[in-house]
N, C-alpha and C. Protein backbone atom coordinates (compact mmCIF):
# COMPACT_ATOMS: atom_id res chain seq x y z
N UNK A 1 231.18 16.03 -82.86
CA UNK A 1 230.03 15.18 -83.11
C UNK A 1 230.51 13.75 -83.34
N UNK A 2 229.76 12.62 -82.84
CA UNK A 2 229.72 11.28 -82.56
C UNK A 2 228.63 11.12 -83.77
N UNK A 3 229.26 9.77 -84.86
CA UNK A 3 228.16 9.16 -85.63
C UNK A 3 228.37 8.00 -85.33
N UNK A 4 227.11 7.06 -85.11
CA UNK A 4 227.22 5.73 -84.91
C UNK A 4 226.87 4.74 -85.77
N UNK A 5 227.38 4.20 -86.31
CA UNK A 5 226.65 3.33 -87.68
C UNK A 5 226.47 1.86 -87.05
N UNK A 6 225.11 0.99 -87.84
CA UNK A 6 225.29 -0.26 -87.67
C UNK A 6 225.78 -0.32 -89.13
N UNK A 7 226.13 -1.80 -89.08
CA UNK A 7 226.63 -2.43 -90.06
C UNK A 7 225.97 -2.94 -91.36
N UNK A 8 225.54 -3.89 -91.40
CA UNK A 8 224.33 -4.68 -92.21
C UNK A 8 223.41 -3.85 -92.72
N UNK A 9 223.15 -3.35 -94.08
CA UNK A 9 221.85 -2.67 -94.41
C UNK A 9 222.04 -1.66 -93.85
N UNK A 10 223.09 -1.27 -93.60
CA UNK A 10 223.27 0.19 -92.98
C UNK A 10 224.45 0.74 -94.11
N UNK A 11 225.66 0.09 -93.65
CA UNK A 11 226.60 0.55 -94.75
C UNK A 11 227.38 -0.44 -95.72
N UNK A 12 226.79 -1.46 -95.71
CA UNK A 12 227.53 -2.31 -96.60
C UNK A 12 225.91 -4.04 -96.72
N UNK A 13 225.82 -4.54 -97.89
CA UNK A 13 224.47 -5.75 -98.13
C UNK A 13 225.12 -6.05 -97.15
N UNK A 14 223.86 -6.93 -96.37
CA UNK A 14 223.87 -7.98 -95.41
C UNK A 14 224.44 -8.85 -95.67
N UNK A 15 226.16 -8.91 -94.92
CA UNK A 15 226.39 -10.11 -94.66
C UNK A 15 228.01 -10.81 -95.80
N UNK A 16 227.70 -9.15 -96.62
CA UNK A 16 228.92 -8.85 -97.74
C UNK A 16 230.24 -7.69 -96.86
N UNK A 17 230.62 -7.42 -98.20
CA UNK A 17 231.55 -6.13 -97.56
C UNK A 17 231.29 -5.12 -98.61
N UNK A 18 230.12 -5.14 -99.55
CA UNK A 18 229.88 -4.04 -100.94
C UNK A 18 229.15 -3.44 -100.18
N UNK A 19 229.63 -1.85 -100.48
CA UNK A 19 228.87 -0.45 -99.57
C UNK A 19 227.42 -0.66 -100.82
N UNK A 20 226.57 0.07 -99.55
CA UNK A 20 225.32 0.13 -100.30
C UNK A 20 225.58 1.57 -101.08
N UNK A 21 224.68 2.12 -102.05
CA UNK A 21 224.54 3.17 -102.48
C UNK A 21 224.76 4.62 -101.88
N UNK A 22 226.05 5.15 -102.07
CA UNK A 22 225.94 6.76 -101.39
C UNK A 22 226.51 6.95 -100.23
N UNK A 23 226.96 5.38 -99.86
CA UNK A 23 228.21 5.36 -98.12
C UNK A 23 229.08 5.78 -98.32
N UNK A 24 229.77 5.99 -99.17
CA UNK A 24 230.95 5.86 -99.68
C UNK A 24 231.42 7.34 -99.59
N UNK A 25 230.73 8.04 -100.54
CA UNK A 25 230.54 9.41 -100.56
C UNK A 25 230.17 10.20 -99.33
N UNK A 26 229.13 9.37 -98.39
CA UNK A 26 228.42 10.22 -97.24
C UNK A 26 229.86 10.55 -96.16
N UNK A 27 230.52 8.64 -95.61
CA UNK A 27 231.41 8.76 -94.89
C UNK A 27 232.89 9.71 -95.33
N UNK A 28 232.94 9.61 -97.03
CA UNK A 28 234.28 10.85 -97.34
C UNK A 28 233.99 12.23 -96.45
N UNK A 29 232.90 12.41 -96.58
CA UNK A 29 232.26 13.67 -96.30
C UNK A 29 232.00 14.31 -94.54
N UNK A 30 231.92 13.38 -94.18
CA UNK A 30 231.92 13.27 -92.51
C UNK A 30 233.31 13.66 -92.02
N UNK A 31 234.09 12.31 -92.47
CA UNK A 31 235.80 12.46 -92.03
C UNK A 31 236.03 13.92 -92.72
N UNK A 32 236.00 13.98 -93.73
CA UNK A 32 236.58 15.82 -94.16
C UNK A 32 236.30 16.52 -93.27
N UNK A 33 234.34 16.70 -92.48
CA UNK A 33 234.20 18.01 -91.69
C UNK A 33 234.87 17.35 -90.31
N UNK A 34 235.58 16.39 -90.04
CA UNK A 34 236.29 15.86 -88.48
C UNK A 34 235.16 15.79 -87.68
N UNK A 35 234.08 14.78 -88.02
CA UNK A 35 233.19 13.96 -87.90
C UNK A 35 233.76 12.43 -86.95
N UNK A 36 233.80 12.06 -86.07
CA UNK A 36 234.25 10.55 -85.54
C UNK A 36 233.29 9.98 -85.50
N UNK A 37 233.68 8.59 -86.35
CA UNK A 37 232.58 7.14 -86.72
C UNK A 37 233.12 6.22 -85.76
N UNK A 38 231.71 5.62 -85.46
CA UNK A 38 232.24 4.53 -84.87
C UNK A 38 231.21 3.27 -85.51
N UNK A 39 231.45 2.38 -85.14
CA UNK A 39 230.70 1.02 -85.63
C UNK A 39 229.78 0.40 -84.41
N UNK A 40 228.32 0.31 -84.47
CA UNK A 40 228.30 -0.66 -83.84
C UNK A 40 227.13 -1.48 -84.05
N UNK A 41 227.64 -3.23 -83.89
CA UNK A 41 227.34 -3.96 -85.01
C UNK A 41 226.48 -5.34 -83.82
N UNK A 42 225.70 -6.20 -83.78
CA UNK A 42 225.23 -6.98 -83.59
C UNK A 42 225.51 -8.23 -84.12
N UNK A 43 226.53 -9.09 -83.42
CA UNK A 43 227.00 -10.51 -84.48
C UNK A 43 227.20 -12.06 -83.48
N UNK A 44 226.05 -12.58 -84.01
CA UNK A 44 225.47 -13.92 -83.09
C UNK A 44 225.73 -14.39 -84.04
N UNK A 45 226.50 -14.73 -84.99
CA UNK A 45 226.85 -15.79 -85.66
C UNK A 45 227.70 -16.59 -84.63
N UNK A 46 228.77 -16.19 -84.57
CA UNK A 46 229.38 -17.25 -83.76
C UNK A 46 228.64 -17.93 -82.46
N UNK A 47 228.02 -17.71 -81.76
CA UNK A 47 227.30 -18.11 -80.64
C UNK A 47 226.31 -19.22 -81.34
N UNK A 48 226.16 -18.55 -82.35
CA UNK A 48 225.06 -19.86 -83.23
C UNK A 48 225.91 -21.01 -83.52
N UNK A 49 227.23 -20.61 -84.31
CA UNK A 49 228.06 -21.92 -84.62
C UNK A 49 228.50 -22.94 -83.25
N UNK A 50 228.59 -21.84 -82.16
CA UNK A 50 229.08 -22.44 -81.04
C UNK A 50 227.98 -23.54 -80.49
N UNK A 51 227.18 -23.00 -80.51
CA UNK A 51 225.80 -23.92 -80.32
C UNK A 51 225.17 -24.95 -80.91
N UNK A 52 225.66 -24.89 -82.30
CA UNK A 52 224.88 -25.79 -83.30
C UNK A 52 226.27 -26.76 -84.12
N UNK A 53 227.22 -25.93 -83.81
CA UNK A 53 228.50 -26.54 -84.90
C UNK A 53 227.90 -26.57 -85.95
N UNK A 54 227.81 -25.73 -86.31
CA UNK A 54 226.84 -25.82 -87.94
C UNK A 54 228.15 -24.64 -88.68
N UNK A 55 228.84 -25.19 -89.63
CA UNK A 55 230.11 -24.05 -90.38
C UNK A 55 229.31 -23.09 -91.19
N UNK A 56 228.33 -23.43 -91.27
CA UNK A 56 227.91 -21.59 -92.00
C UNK A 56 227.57 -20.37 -91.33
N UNK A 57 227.59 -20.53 -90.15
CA UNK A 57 227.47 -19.57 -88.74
C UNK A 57 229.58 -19.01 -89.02
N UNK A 58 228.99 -17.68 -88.76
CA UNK A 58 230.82 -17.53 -88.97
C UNK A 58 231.76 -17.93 -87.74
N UNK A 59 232.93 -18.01 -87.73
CA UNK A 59 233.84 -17.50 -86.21
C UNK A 59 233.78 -16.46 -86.43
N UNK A 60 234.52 -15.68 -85.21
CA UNK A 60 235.23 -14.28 -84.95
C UNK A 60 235.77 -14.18 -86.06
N UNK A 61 236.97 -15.28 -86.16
CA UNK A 61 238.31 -14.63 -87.29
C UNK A 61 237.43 -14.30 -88.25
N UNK A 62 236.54 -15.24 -88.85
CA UNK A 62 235.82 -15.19 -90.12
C UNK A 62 234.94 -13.42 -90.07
N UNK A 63 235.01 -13.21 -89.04
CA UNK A 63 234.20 -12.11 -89.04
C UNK A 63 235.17 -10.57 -88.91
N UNK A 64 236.23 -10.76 -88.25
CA UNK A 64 236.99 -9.82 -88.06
C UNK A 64 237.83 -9.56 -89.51
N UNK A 65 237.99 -10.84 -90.50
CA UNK A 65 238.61 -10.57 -91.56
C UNK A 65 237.44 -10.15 -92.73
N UNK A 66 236.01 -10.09 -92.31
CA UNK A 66 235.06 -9.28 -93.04
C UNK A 66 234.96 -7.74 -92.87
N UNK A 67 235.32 -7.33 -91.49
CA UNK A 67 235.33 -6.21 -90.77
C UNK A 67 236.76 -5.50 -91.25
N UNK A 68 237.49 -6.17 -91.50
CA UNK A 68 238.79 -5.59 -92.38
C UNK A 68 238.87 -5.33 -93.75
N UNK A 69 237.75 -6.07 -94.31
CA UNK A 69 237.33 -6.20 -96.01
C UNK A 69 236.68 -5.33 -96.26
N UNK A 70 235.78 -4.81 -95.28
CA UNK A 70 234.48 -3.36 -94.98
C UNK A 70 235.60 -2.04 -95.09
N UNK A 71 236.60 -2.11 -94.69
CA UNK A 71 237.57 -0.96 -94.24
C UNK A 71 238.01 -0.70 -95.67
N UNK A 72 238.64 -1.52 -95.98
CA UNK A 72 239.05 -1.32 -97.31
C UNK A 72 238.09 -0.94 -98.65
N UNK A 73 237.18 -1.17 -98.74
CA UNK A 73 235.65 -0.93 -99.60
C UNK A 73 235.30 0.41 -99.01
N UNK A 74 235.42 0.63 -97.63
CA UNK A 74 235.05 2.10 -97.04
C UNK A 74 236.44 2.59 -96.39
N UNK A 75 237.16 3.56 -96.77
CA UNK A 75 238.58 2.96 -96.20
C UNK A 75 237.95 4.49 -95.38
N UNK A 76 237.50 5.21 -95.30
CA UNK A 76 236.78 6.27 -94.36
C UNK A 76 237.03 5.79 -92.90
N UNK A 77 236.30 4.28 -92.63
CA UNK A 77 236.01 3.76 -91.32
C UNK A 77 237.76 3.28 -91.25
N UNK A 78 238.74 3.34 -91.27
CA UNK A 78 240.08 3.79 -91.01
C UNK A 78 240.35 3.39 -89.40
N UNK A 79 239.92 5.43 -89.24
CA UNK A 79 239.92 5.01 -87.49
C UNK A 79 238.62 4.76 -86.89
N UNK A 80 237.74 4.41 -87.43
CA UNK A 80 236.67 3.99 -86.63
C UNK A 80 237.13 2.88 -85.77
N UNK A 81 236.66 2.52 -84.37
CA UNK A 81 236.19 1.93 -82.98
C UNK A 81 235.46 1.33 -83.99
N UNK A 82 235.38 -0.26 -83.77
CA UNK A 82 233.89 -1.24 -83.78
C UNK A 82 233.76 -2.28 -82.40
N UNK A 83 232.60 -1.58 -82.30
CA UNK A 83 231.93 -1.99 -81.29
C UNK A 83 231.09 -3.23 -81.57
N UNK A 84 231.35 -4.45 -81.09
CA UNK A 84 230.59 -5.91 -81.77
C UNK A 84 229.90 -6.44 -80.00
N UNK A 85 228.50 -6.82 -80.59
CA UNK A 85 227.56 -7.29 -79.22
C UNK A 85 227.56 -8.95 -79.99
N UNK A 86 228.40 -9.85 -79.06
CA UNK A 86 228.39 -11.05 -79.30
C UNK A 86 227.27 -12.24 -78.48
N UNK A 87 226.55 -11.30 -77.42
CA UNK A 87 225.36 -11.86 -76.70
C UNK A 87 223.90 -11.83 -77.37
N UNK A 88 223.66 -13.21 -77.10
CA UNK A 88 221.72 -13.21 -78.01
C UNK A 88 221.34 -14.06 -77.26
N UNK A 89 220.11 -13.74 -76.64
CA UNK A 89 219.51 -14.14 -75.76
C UNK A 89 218.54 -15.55 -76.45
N UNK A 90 218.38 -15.64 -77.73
CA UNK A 90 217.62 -16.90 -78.23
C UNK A 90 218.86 -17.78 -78.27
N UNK A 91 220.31 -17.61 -78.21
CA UNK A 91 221.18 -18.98 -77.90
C UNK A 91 221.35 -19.21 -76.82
N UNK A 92 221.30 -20.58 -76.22
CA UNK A 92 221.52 -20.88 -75.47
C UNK A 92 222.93 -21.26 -74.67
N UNK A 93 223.57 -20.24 -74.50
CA UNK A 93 224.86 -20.74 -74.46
C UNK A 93 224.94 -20.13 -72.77
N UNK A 94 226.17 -20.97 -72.09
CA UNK A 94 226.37 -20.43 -70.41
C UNK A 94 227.41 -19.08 -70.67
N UNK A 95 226.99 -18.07 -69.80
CA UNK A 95 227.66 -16.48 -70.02
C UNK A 95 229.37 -16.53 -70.35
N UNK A 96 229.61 -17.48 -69.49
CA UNK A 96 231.16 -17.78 -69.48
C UNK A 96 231.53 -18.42 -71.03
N UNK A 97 230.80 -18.64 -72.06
CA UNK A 97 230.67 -19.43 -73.23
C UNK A 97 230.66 -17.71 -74.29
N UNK A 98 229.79 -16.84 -74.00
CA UNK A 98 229.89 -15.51 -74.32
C UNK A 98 230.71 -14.94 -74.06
N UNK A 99 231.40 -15.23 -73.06
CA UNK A 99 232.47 -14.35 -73.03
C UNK A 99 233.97 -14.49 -73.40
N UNK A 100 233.81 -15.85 -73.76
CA UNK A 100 234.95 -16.63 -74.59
C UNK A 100 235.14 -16.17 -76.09
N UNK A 101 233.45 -15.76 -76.47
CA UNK A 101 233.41 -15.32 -77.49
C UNK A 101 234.06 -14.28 -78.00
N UNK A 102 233.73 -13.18 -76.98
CA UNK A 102 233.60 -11.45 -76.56
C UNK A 102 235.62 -11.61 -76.65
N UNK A 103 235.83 -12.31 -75.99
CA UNK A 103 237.66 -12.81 -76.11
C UNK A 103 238.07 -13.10 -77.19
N UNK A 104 237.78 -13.87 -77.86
CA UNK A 104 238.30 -13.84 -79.63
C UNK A 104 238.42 -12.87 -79.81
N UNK A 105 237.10 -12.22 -80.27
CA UNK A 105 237.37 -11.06 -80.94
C UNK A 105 238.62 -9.81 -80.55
N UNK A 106 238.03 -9.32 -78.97
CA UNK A 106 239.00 -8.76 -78.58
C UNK A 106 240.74 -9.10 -79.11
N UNK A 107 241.13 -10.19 -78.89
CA UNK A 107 242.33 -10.77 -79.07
C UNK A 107 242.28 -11.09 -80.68
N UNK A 108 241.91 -10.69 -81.49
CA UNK A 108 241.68 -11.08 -83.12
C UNK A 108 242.98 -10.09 -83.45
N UNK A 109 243.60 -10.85 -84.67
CA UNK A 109 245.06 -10.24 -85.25
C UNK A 109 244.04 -9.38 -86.42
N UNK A 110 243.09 -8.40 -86.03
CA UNK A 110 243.09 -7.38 -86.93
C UNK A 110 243.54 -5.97 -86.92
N UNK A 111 243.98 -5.41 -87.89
CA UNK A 111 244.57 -3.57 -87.35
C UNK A 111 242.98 -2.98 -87.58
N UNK A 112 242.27 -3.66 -87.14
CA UNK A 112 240.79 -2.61 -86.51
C UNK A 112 241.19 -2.23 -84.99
N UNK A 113 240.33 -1.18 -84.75
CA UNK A 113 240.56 -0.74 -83.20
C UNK A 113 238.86 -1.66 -82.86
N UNK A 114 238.61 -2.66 -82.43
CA UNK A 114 237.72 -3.41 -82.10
C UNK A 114 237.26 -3.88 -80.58
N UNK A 115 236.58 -3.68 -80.12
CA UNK A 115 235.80 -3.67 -78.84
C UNK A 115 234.65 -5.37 -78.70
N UNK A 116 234.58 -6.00 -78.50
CA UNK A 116 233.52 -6.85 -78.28
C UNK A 116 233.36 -7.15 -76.86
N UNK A 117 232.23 -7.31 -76.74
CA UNK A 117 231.33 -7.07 -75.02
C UNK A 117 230.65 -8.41 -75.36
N UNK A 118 230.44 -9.20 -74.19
CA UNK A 118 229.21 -10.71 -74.12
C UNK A 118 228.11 -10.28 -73.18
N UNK A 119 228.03 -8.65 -73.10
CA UNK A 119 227.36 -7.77 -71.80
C UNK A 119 225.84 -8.25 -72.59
N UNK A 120 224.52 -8.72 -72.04
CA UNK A 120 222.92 -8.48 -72.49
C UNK A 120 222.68 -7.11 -72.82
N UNK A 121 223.24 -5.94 -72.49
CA UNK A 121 222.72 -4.70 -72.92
C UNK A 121 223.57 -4.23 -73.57
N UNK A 122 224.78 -5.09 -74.64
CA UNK A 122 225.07 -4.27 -75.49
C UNK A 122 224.23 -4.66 -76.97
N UNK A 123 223.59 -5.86 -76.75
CA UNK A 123 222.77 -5.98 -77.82
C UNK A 123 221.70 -5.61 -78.22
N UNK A 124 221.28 -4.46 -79.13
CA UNK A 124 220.24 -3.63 -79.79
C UNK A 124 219.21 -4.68 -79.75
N UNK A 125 218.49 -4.23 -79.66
CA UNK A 125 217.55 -3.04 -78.90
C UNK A 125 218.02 -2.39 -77.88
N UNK A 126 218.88 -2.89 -77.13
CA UNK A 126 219.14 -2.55 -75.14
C UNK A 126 220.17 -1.05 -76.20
N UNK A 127 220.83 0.21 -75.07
CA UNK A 127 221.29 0.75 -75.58
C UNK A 127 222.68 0.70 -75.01
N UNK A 128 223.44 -0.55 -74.73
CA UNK A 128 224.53 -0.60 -74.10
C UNK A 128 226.11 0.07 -74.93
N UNK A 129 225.69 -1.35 -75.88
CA UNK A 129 226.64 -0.31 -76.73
C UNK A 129 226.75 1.27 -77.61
N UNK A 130 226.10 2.00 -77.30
CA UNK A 130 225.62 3.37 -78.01
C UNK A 130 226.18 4.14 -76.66
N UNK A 131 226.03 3.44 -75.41
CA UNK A 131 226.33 4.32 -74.26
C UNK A 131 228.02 4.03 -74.45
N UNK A 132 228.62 2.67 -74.30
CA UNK A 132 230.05 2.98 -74.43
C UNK A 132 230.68 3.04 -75.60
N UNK A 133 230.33 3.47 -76.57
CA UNK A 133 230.60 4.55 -77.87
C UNK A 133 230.36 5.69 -76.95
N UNK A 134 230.03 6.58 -76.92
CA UNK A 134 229.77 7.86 -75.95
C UNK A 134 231.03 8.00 -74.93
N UNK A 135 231.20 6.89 -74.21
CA UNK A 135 232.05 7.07 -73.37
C UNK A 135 233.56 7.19 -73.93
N UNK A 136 233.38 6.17 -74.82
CA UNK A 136 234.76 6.32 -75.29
C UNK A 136 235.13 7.38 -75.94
N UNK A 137 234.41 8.21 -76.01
CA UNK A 137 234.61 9.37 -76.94
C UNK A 137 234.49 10.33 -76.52
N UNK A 138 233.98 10.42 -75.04
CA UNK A 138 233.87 11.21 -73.87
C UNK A 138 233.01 12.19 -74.61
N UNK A 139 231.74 11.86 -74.93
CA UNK A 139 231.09 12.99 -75.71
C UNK A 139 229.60 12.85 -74.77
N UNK A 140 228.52 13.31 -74.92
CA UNK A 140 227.14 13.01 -74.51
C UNK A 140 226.29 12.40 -75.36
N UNK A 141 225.11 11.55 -75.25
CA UNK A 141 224.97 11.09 -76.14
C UNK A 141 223.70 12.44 -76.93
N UNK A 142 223.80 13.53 -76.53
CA UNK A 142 223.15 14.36 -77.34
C UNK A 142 223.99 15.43 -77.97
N UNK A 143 225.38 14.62 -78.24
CA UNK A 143 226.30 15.05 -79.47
C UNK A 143 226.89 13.86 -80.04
N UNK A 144 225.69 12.98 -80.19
CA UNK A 144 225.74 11.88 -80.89
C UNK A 144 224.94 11.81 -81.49
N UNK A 145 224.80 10.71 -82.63
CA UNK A 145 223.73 10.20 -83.35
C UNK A 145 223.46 8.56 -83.99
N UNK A 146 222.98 8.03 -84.32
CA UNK A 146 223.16 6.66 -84.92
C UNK A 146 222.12 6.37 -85.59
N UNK A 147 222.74 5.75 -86.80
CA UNK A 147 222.38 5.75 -88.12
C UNK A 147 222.11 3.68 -88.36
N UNK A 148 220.93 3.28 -88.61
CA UNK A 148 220.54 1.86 -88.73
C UNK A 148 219.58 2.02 -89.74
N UNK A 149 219.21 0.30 -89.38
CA UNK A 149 217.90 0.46 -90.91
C UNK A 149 216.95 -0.55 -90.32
N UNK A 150 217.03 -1.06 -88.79
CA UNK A 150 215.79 -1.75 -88.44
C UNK A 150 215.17 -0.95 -87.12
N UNK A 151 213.97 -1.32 -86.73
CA UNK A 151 213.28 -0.69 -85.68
C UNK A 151 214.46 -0.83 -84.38
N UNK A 152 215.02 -1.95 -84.43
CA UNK A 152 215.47 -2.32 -82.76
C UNK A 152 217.21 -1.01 -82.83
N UNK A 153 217.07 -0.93 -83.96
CA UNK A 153 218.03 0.31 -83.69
C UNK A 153 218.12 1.44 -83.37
N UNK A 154 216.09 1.95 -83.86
CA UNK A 154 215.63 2.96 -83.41
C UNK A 154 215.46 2.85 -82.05
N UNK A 155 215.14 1.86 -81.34
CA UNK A 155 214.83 1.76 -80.16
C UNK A 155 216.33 1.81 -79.04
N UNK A 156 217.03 1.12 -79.84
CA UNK A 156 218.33 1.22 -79.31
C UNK A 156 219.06 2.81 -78.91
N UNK A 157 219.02 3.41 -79.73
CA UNK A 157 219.01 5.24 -79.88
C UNK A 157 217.97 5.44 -79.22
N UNK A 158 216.82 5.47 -79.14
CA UNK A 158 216.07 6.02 -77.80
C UNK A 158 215.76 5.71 -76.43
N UNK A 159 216.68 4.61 -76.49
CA UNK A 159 216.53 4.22 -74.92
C UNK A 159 217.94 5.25 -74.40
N UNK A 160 218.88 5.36 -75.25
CA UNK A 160 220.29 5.49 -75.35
C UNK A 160 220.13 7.38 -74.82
N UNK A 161 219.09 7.57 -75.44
CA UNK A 161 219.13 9.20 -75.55
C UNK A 161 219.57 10.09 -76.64
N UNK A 162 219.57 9.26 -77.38
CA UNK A 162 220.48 10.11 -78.61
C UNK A 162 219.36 9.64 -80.24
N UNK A 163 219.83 10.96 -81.10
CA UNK A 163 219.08 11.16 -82.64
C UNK A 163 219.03 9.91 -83.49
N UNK A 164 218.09 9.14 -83.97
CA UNK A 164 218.53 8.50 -84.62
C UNK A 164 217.80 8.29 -86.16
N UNK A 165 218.55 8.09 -87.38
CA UNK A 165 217.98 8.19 -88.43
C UNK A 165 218.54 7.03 -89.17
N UNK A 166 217.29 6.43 -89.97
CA UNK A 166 217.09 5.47 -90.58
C UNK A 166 218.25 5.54 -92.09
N UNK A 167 218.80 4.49 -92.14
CA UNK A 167 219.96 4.52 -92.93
C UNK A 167 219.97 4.80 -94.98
N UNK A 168 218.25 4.37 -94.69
CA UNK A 168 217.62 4.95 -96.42
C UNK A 168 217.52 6.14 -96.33
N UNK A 169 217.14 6.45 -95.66
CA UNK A 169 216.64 8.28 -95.29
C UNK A 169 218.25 8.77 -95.35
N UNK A 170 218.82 8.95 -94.31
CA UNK A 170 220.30 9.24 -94.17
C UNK A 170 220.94 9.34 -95.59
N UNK A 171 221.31 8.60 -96.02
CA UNK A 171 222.01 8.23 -97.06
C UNK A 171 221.46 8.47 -98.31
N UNK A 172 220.46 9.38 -98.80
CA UNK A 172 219.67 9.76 -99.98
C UNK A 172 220.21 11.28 -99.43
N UNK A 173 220.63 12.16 -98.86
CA UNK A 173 220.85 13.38 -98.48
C UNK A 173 222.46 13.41 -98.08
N UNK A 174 223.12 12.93 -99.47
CA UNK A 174 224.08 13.17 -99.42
C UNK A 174 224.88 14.61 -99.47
N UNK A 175 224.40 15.48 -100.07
CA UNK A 175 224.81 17.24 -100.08
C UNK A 175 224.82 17.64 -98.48
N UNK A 176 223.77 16.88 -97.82
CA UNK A 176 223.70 16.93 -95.97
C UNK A 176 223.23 16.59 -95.42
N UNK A 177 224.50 15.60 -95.39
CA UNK A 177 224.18 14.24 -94.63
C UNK A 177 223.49 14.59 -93.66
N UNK A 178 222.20 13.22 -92.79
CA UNK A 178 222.15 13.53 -91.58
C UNK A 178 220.70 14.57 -91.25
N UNK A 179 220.57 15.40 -92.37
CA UNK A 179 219.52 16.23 -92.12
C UNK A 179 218.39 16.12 -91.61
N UNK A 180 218.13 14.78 -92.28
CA UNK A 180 216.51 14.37 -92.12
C UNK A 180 216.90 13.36 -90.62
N UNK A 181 216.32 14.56 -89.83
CA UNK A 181 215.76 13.44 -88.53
C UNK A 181 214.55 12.79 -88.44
N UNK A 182 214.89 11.21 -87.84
CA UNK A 182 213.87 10.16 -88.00
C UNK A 182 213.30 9.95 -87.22
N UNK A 183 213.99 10.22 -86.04
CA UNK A 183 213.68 9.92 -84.17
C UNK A 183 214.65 10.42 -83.71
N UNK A 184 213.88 10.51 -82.39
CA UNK A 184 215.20 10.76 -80.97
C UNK A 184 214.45 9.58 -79.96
């Protein structure tokens, strides 16, 4: 079995690296039954900074050394894959400008196993990245699942083909995990 987590309001406050209530415990519990996590996360900050030069928009580094700060607070996500969609269609930036982006990261000095795409359908709602999580894991995506806390994630999992449950729900059923299905 494939679990897919977003990030933000999923397993750690928006925008921190402090697990929300009961991650902590849920993900021990996954890795014990040999459960594989993967991450996948939506991050237009940089495309915003790139666009606006405005320094409170993060870089990559700034973001990859948050994504390393998450590991350690959840040290579960270990070997998790993160999967990062650095494309947003409200910036205006030229594709070749995204994909410079999608290159940082890739090339970032973190010991994450990290993936970033400047692809339009890896960004949720679309289900791009949920499909290559799947692939990489050579699994189907109906021995998958993914776990968020906004609509476009639900939608993201059902375009994708695969279970998906809302990350309050999820995470209150810690004795088992996962139980309460939200959608497919």
């Amino acid at each position: 079995m494939l679990t897919i987590f977003d990030l933000d309001q999923t397993l750690v406050e928006r925008y921190t690296t402090k697990p929300l209530p009961g991650v902590a415990a849920v993900l021990a519990e996954l890795v014990a039954k040999g459960t594989r996590l993967m991450i996948a996360t939506n991050q237009a900050g940089p495309a915003w900074r790139m666009l606006t030069g405005r320094e409170r928009f993060p870089t990559p580094e700034q973001i990859c050394e948050r994504f390393t700060a998450v590991v350690q607070a959840l040290p579960s996500l270990r070997a998790a894959t993160w999967l990062v969609a650095v494309y947003d269609a409200r910036v205006n930036l030229a594709p070749d400008q995204f994909e410079a982006l999608a290159d940082s990261f890739n090339r970032s000095n973190t010991p994450l196993d990290l993936r970033a795409a400047a692809d339009p359908m890896w960004r949720k709602p679309q289900p791009g990245m949920l499909w290559a999580a799947c692939r990489l894991q050579g699994v189907s995506t109906a021995e998958a699942c993914f776990i968020g806390d906004m609509d476009s994630d639900a939608q993201a999992a059902q375009l994708a083909g695969m279970t998906f449950y809302f990350a309050s729900s999820y995470f209150c059923t810690q004795a088992t995990p996962g139980t309460m299905e939200i959608g497919t």
